[in-house]
Protein backbone atom coordinates (compact mmCIF):
# COMPACT_ATOMS: atom_id res chain seq x y z
CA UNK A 1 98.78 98.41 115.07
CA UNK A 2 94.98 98.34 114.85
CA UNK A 3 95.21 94.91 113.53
CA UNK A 4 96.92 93.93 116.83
CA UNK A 5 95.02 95.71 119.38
CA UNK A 6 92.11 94.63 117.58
CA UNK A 7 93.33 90.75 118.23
CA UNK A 8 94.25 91.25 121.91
CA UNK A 9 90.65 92.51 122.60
CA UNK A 10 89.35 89.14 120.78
CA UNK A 11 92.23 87.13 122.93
CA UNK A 12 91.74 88.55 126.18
CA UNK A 13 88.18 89.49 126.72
CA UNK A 14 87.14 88.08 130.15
CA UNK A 15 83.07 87.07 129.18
CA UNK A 16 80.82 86.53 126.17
CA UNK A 17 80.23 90.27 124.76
CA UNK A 18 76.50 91.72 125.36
CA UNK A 19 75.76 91.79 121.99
CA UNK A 20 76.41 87.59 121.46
CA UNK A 21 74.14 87.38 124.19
CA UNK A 22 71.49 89.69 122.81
CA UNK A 23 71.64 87.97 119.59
CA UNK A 24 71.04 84.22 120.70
CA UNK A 25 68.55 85.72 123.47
CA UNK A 26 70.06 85.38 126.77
CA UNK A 27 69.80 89.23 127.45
CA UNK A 28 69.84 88.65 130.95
CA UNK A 29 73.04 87.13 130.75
CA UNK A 30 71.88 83.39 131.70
CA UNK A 31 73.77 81.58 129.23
CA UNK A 32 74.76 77.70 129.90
CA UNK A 33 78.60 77.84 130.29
CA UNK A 34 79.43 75.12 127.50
CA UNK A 35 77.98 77.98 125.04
CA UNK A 36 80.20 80.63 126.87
CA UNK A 37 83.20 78.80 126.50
CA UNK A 38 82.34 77.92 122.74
CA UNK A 39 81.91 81.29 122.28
CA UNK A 40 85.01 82.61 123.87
CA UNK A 41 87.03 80.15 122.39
CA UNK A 42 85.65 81.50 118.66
CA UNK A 43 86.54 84.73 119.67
CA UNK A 44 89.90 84.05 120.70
CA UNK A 45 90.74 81.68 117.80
CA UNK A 46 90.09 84.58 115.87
CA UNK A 47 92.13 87.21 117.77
CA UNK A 48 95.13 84.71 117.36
CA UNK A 49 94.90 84.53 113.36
CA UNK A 50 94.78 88.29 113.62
CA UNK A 51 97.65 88.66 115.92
CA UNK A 52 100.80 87.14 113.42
CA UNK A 53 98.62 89.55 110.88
CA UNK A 54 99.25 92.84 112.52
CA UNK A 55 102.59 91.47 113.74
CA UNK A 56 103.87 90.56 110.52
CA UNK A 57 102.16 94.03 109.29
CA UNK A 58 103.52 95.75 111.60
CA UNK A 59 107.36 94.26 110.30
CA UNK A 60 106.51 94.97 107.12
CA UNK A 61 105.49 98.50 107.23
CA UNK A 62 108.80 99.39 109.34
CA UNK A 63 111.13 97.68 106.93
CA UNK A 64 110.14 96.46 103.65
CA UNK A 65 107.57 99.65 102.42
CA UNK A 66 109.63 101.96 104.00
CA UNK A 67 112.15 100.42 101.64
CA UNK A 68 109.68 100.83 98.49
CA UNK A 69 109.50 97.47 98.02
CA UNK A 70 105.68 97.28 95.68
CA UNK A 71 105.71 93.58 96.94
CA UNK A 72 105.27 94.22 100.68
CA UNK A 73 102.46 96.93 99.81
CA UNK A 74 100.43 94.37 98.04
CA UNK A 75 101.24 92.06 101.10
CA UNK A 76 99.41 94.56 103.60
CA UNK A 77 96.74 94.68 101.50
CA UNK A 78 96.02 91.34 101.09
CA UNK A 79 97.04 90.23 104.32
CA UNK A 80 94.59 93.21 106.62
CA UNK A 81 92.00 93.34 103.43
CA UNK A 82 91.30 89.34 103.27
CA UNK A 83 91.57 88.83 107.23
CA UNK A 84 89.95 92.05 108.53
CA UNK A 85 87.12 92.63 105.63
CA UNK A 86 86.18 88.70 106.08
CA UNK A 87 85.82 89.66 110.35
CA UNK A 88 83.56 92.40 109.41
CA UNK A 89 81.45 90.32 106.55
CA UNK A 90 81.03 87.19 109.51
CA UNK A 91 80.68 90.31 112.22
CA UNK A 92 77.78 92.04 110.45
CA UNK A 93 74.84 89.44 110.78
CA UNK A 94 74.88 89.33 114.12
CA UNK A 95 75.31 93.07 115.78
CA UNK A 96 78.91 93.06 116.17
CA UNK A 97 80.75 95.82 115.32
CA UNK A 98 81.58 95.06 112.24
CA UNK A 99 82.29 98.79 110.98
CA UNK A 100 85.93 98.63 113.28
CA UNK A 101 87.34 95.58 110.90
CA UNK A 102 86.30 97.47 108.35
CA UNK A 103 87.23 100.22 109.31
CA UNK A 104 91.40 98.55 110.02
CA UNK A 105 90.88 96.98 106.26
CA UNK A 106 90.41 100.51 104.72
CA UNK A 107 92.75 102.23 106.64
CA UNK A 108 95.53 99.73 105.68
CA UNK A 109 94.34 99.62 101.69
CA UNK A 110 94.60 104.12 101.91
CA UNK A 111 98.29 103.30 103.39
CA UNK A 112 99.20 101.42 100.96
CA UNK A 113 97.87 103.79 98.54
CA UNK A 114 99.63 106.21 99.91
CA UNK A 115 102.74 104.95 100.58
CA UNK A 116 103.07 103.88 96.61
CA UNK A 117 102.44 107.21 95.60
CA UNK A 118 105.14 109.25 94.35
CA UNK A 119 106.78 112.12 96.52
CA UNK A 120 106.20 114.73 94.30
CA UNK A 121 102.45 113.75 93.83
CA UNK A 122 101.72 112.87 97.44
CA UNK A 123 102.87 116.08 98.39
CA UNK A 124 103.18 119.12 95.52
CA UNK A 125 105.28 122.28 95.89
CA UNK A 126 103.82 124.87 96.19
CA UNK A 127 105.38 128.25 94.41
């Protein structure tokens, strides 16, 4: 679900973020328009390679791993871990905030982890 909201902030945001502007000093938010629009349209080609992620994520964790099916775990990882760790590496240079892609990859690596752990170690009984 992060993975998705994530996408629909990178698909609908209605200007060039501060921090682009900061970085390629136009502060004042004086920027020539064919550099907005190149930079919008970045941002929203990413935010629609992220969307059939957390879509297809989302699908998986409500069917597949709730199943137990190993292969759909390793799917989630690879699928949030690849697309959202590469956003944060390409984020990080430039004052974005990186730490939220980051943040989405880890979260869906621990789930995964968590989800293939065993009942009975996941959650002991107590006596």
């Amino acid at each position: 679900m992060l993975v998705i909201l994530g996408s629909l902030y990178d698909l609908l945001v209605p200007a060039v973020p501060s921090n682009h502007l900061h970085y390629i000093g136009a502060a004042d938010g004086q920027l020539d328009p064919r550099y907005a629009q190149l930079d919008l349209a970045m941002l929203r080609s990413i935010g629609g390679c992220l969307l059939p992620i957390g879509l297809t994520t989302l699908i998986l964790a409500n069917g597949p791993i709730r199943r137990g099916e190993t292969w759909a775990r390793v799917a989630v990882v690879i699928l949030v871990g690849v697309s959202e760790g590469n956003n944060a590496y390409r984020m990080f240079p430039f004052d974005s905030p990186w730490y939220g892609p980051l943040g989405f990859a880890l979260i869906a690596v621990t789930g995964a982890a968590l989800a293939s752990a065993p009942p009975a170690a996941a959650f002991p009984r107590r006596r």
